[in-house]
C-alpha atoms as a PDB file:
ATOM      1  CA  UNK A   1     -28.773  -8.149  12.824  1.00  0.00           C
ATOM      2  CA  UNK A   2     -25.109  -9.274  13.450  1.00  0.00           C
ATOM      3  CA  UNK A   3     -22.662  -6.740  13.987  1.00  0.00           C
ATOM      4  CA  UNK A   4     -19.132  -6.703  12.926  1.00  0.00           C
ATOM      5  CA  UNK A   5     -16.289  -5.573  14.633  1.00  0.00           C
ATOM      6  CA  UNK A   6     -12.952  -4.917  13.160  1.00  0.00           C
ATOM      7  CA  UNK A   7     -10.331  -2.883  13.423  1.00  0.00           C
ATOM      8  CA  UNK A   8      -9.686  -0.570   9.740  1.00  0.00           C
ATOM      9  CA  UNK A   9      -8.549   2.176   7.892  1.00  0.00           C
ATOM     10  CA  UNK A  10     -10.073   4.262   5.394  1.00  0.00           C
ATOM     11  CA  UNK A  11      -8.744   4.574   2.176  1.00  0.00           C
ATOM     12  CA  UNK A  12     -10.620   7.265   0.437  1.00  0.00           C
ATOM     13  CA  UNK A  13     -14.134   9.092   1.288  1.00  0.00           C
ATOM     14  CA  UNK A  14     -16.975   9.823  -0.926  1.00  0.00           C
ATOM     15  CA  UNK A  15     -19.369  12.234   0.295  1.00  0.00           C
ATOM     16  CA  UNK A  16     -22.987  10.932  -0.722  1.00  0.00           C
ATOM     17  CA  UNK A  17     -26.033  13.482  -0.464  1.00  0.00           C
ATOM     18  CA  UNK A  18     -26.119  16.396   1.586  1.00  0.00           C
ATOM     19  CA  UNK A  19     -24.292  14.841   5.105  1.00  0.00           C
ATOM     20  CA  UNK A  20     -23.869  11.078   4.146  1.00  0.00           C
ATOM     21  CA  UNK A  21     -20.358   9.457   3.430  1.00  0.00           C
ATOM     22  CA  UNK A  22     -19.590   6.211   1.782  1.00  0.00           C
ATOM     23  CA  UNK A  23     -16.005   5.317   2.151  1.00  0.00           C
ATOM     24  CA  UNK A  24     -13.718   2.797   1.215  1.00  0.00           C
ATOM     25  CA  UNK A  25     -12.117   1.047   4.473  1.00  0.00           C
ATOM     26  CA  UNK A  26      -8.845  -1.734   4.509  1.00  0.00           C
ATOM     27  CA  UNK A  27     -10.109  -3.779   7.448  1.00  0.00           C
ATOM     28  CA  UNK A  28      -7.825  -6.304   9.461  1.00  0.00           C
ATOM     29  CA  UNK A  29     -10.653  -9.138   9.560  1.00  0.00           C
ATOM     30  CA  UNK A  30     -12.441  -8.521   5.957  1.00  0.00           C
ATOM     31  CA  UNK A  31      -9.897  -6.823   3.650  1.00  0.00           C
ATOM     32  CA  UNK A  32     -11.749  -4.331   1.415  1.00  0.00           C
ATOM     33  CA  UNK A  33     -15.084  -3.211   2.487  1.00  0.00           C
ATOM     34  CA  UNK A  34     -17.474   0.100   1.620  1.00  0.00           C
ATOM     35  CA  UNK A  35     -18.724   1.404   4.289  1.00  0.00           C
ATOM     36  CA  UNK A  36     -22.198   3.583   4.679  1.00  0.00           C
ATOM     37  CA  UNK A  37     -21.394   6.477   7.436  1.00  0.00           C
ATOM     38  CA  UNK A  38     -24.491   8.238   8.040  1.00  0.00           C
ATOM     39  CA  UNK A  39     -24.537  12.093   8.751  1.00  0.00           C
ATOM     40  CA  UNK A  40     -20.617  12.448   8.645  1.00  0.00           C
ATOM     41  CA  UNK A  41     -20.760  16.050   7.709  1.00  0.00           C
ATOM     42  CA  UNK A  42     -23.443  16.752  10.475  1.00  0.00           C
ATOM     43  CA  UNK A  43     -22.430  19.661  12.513  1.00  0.00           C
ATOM     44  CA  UNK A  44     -24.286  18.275  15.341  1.00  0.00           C
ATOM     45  CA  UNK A  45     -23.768  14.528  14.981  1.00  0.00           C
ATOM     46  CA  UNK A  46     -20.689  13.795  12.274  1.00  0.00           C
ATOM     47  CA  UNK A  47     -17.935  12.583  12.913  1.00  0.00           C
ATOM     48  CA  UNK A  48     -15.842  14.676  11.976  1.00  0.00           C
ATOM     49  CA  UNK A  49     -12.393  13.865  11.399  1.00  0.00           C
ATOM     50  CA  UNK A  50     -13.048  10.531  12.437  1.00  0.00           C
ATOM     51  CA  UNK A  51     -14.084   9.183   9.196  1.00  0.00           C
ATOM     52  CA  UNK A  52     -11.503  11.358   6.940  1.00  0.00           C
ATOM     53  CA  UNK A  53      -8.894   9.515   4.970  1.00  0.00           C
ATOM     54  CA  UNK A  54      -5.816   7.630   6.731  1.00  0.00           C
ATOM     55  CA  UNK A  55      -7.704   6.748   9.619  1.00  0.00           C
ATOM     56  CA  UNK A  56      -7.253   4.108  11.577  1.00  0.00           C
ATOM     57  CA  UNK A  57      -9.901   3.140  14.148  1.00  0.00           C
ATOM     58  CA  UNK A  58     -11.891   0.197  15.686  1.00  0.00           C
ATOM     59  CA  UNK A  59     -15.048  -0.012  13.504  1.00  0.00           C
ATOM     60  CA  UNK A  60     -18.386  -1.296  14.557  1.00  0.00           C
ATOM     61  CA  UNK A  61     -20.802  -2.023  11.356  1.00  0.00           C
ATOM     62  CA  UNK A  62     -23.142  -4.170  10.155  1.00  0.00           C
ATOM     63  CA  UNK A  63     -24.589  -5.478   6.652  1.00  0.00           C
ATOM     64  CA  UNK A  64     -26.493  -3.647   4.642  1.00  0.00           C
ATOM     65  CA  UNK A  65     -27.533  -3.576   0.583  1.00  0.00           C
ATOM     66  CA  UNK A  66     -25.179  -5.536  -1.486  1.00  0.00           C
ATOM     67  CA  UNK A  67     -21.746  -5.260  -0.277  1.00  0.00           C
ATOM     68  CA  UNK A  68     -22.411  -1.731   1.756  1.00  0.00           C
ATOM     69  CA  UNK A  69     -21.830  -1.713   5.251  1.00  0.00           C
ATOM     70  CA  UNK A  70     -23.669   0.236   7.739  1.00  0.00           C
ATOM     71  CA  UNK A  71     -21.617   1.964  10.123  1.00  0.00           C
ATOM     72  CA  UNK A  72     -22.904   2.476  13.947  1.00  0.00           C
ATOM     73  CA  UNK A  73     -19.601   3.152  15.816  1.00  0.00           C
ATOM     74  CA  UNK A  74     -16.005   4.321  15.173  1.00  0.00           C
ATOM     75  CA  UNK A  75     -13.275   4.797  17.924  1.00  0.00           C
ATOM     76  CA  UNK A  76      -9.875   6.475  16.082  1.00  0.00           C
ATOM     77  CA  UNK A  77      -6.381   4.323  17.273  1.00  0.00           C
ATOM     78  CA  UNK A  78      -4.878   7.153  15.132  1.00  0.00           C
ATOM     79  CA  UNK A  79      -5.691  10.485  12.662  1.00  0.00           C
ATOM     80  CA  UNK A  80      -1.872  10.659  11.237  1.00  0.00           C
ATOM     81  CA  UNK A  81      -2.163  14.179  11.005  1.00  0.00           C
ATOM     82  CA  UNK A  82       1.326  14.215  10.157  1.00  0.00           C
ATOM     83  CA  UNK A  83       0.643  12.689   6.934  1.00  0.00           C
ATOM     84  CA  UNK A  84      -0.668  16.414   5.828  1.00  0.00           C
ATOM     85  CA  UNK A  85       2.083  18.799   6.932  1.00  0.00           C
ATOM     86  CA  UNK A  86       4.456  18.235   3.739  1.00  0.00           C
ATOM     87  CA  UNK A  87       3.130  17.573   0.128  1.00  0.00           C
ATOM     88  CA  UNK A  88       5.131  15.088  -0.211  1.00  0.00           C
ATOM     89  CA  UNK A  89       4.021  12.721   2.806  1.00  0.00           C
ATOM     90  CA  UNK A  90       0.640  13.414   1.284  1.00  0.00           C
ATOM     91  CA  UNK A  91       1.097  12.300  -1.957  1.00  0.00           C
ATOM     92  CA  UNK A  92       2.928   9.177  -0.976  1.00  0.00           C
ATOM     93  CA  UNK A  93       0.055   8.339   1.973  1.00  0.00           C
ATOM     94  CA  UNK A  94      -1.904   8.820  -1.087  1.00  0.00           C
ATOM     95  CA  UNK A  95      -0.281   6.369  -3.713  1.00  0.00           C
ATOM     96  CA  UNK A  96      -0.453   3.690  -0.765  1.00  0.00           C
ATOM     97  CA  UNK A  97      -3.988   3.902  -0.064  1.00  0.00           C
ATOM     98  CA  UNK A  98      -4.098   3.461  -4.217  1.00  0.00           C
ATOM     99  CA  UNK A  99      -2.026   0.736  -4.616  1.00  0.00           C
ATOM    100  CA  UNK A 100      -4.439  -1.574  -1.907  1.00  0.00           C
ATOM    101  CA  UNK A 101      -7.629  -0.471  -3.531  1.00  0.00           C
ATOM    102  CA  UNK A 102      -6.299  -1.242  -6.926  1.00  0.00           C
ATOM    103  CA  UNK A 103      -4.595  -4.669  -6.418  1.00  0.00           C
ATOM    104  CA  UNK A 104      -6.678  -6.040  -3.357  1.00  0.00           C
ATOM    105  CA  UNK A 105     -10.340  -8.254  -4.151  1.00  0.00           C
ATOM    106  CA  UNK A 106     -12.972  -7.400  -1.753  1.00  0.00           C
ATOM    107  CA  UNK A 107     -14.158  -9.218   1.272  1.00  0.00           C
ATOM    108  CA  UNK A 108     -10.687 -10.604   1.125  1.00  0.00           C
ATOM    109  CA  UNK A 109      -8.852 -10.806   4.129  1.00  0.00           C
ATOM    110  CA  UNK A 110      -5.130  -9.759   4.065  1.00  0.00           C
ATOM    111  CA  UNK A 111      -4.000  -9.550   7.547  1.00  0.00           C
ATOM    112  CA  UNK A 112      -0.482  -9.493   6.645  1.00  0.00           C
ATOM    113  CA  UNK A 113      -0.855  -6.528   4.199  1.00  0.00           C
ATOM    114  CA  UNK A 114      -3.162  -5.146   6.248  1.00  0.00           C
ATOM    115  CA  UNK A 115      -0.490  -4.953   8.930  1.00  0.00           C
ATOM    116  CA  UNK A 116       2.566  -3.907   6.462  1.00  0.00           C
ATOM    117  CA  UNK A 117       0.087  -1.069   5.034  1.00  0.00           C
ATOM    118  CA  UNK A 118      -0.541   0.208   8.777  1.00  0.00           C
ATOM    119  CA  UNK A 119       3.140   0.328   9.721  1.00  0.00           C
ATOM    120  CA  UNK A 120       4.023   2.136   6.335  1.00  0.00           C
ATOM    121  CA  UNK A 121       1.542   4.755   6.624  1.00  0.00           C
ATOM    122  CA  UNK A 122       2.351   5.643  10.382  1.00  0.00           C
ATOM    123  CA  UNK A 123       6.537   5.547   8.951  1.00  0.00           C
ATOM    124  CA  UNK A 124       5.257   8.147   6.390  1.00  0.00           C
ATOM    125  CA  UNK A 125       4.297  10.335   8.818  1.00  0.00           C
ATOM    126  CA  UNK A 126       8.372  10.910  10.313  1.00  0.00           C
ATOM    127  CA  UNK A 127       9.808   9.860   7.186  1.00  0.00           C
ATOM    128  CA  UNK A 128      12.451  11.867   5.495  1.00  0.00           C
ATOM    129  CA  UNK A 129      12.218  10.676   2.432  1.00  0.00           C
ATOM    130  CA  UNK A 130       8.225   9.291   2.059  1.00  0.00           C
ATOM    131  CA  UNK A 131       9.338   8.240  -1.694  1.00  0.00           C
ATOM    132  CA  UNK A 132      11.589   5.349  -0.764  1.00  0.00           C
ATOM    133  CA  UNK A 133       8.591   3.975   1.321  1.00  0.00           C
ATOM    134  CA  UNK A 134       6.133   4.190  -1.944  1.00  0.00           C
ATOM    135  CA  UNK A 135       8.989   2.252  -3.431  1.00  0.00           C
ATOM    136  CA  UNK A 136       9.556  -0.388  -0.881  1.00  0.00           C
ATOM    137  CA  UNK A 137       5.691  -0.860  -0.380  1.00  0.00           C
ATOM    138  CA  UNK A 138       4.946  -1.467  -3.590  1.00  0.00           C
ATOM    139  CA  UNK A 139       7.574  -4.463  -3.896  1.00  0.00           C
ATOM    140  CA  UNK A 140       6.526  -5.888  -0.810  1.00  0.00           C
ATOM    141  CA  UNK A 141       2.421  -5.424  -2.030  1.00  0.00           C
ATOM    142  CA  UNK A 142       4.078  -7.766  -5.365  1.00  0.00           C
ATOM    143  CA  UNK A 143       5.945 -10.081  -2.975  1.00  0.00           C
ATOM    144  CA  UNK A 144       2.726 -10.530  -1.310  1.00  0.00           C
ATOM    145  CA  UNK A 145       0.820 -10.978  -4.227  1.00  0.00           C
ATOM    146  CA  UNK A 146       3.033 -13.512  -5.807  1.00  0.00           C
ATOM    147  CA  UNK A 147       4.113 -11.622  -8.718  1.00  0.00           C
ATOM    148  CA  UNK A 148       7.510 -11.132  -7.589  1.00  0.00           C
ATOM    149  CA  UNK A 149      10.232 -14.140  -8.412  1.00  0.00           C
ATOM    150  CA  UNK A 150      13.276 -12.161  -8.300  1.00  0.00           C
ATOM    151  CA  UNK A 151      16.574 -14.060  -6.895  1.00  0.00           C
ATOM    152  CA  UNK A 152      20.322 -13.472  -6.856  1.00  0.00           C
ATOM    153  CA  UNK A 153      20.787 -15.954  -9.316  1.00  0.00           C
ATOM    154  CA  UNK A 154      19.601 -15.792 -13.087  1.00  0.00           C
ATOM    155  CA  UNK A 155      16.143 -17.401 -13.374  1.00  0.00           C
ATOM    156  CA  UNK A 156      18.024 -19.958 -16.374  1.00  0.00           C
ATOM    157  CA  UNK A 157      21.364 -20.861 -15.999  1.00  0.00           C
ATOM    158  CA  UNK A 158      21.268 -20.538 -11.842  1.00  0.00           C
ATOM    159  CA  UNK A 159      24.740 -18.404 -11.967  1.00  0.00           C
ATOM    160  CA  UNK A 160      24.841 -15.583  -9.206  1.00  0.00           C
ATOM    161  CA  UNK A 161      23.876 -11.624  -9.963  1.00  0.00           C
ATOM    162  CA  UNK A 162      25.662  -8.811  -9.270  1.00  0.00           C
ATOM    163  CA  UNK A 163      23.925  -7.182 -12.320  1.00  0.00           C
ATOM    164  CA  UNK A 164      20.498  -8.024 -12.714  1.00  0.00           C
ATOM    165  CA  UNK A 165      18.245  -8.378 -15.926  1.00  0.00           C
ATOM    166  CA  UNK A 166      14.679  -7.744 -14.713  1.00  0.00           C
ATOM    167  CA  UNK A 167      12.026  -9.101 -16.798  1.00  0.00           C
ATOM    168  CA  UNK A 168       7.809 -10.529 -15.988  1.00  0.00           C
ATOM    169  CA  UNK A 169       8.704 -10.602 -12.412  1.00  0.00           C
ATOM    170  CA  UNK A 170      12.169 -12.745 -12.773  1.00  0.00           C
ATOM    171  CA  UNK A 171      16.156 -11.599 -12.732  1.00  0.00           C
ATOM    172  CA  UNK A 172      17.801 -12.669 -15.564  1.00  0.00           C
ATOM    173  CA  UNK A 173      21.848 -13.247 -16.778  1.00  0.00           C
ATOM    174  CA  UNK A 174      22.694 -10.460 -19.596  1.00  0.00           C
ATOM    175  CA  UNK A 175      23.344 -13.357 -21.849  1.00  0.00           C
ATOM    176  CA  UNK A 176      19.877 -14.859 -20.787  1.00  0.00           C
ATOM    177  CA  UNK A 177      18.200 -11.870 -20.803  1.00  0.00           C
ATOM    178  CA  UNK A 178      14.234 -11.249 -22.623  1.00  0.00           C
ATOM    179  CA  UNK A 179      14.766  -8.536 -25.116  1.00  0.00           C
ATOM    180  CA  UNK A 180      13.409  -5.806 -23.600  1.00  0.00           C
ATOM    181  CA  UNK A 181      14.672  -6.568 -20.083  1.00  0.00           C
ATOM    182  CA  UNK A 182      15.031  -3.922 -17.461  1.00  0.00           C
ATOM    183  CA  UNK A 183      18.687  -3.513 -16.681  1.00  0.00           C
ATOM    184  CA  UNK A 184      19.794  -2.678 -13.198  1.00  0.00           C
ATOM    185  CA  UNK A 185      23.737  -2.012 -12.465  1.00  0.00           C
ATOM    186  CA  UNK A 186      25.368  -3.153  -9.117  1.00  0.00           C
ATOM    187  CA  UNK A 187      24.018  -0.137  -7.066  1.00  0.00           C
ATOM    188  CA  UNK A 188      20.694  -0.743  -7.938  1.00  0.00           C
ATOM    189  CA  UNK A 189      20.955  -3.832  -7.776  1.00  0.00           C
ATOM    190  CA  UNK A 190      21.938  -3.387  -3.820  1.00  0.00           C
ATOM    191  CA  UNK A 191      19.055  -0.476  -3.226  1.00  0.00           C
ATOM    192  CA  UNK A 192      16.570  -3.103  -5.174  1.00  0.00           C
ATOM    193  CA  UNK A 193      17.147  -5.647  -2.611  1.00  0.00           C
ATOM    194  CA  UNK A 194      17.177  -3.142   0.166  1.00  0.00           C
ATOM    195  CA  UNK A 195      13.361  -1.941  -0.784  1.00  0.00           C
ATOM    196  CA  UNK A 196      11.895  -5.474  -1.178  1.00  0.00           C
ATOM    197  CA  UNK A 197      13.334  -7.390   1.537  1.00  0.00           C
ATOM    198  CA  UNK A 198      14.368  -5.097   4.620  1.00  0.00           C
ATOM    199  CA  UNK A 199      12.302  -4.598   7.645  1.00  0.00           C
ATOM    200  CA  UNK A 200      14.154  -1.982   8.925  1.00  0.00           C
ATOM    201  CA  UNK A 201      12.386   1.308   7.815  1.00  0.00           C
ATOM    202  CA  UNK A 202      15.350   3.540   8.455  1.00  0.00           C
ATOM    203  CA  UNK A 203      17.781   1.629   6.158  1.00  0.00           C
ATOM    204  CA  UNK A 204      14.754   1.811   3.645  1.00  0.00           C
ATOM    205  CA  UNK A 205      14.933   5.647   4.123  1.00  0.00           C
ATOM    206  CA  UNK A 206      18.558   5.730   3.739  1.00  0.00           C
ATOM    207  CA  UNK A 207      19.042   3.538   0.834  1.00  0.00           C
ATOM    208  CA  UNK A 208      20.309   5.010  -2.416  1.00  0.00           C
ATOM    209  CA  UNK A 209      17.156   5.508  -4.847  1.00  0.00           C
ATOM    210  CA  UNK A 210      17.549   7.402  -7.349  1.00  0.00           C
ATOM    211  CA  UNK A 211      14.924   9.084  -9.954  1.00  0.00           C
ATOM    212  CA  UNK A 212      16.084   6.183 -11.934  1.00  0.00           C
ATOM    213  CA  UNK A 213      15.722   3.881 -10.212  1.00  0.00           C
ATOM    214  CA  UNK A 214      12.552   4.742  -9.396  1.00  0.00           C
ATOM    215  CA  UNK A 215      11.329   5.025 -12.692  1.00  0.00           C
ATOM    216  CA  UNK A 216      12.617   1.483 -13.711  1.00  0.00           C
ATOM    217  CA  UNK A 217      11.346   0.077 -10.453  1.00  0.00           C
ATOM    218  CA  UNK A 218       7.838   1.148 -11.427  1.00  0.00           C
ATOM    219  CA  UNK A 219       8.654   0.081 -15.187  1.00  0.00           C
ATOM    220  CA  UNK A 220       9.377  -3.728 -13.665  1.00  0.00           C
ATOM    221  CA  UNK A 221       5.823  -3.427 -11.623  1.00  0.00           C
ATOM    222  CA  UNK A 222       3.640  -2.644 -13.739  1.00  0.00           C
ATOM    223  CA  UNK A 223       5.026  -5.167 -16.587  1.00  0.00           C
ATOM    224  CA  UNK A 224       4.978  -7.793 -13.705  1.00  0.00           C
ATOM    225  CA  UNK A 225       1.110  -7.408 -12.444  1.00  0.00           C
ATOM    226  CA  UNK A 226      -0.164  -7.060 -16.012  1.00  0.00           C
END
């Protein structure tokens, strides 16, 4: 029986019988996999912590039924326990975890996301402001997944933005502009680009989201991945 060995991080937990869990764990070498963990509310031989939610760890498993996975061996990297001392951490750790599971195929490997998702989850866990980060993760996860064609330049006539027209995953020209176009003024504009295309998590933090913004932001993605 071959055994697999990847590094992973579990997503959410199901517990299955009396000490049995079957969770759902974003691995760096297979994407999405569900994973069987035997006894893992044992109070002799669970693990514990180990297999709870937000964990990242080196996983040793191998195939079982259908697409379960057996697993034989888990060594945490990291337990982000600071992800649980504010409500707010929480619920954005949370909303990450649910964005992967409901945009990634699985058995599909996404080392790239894999590794964005990793370093977003341990920036929650210092983060002021954990909102910003759902924000700017969930452009990226579009970037990544192609459904993201936004430029500084109308998607028509080519001129340059300083307002943007946001509309199916394109920026758009007021005169150009689909009907029901999301609208974003010159501040958003600038915070817009700051979420989807910086790599530096503290300007992320910093940037200037509003409620708003937020709210039109999540308007544009879900039109976009439909």
């Amino acid at each position: 029986m071959e055994h697999h060995h990847s590094e992973g991080i579990i997503l959410s937990a199901i517990k299955y019988r009396d000490y049995d869990q079957i969770s759902t764990l974003f691995t760096l070498e297979e994407g999405l996999i569900q994973l069987f963990i035997k006894r893992a509310y044992g109070k002799k031989e669970g693990y514990g912590t180990k297999c709870a939610p937000f964990v990242k760890a080196e996983h040793i498993y191998t195939k079982g039924r259908g697409d379960l996975y057996i697993s034989h061996e888990i060594s945490p990297l990291s337990f982000h326990l600071e992800l649980r001392q504010t409500a707010e951490r929480l619920a954005a750790a949370v909303a990450l975890t649910q964005l992967v599971q409901q945009t990634q195929m699985p058995l599909k490997a996404t080392p790239q996301l894999y590794h964005l998702f990793s370093h977003y989850l341990t920036a929650l866990c210092t983060c002021d402001n954990p909102t910003h980060l759902t924000v700017s993760f969930r452009l990226k996860l579009m970037r990544h997944d192609g459904f993201f064609g936004v430029t500084p330049e109308c998607s028509v006539c080519r001129e340059p933005l300083c307002e943007h027209y946001l509309s199916k995953g394109e920026s758009y020209c007021q005169m150009h502009a689909p009907e029901y176009a999301i609208h974003l003024d010159d501040a958003e504009s600038v915070a817009f680009y700051t979420l989807a295309f910086s790599r530096s998590l503290q300007e992320i933090s910093e940037v200037c989201c509003t409620p708003l913004l937020e709210i039109k932001i999540g308007a544009f993605a879900d039109e976009s991945c439909r």
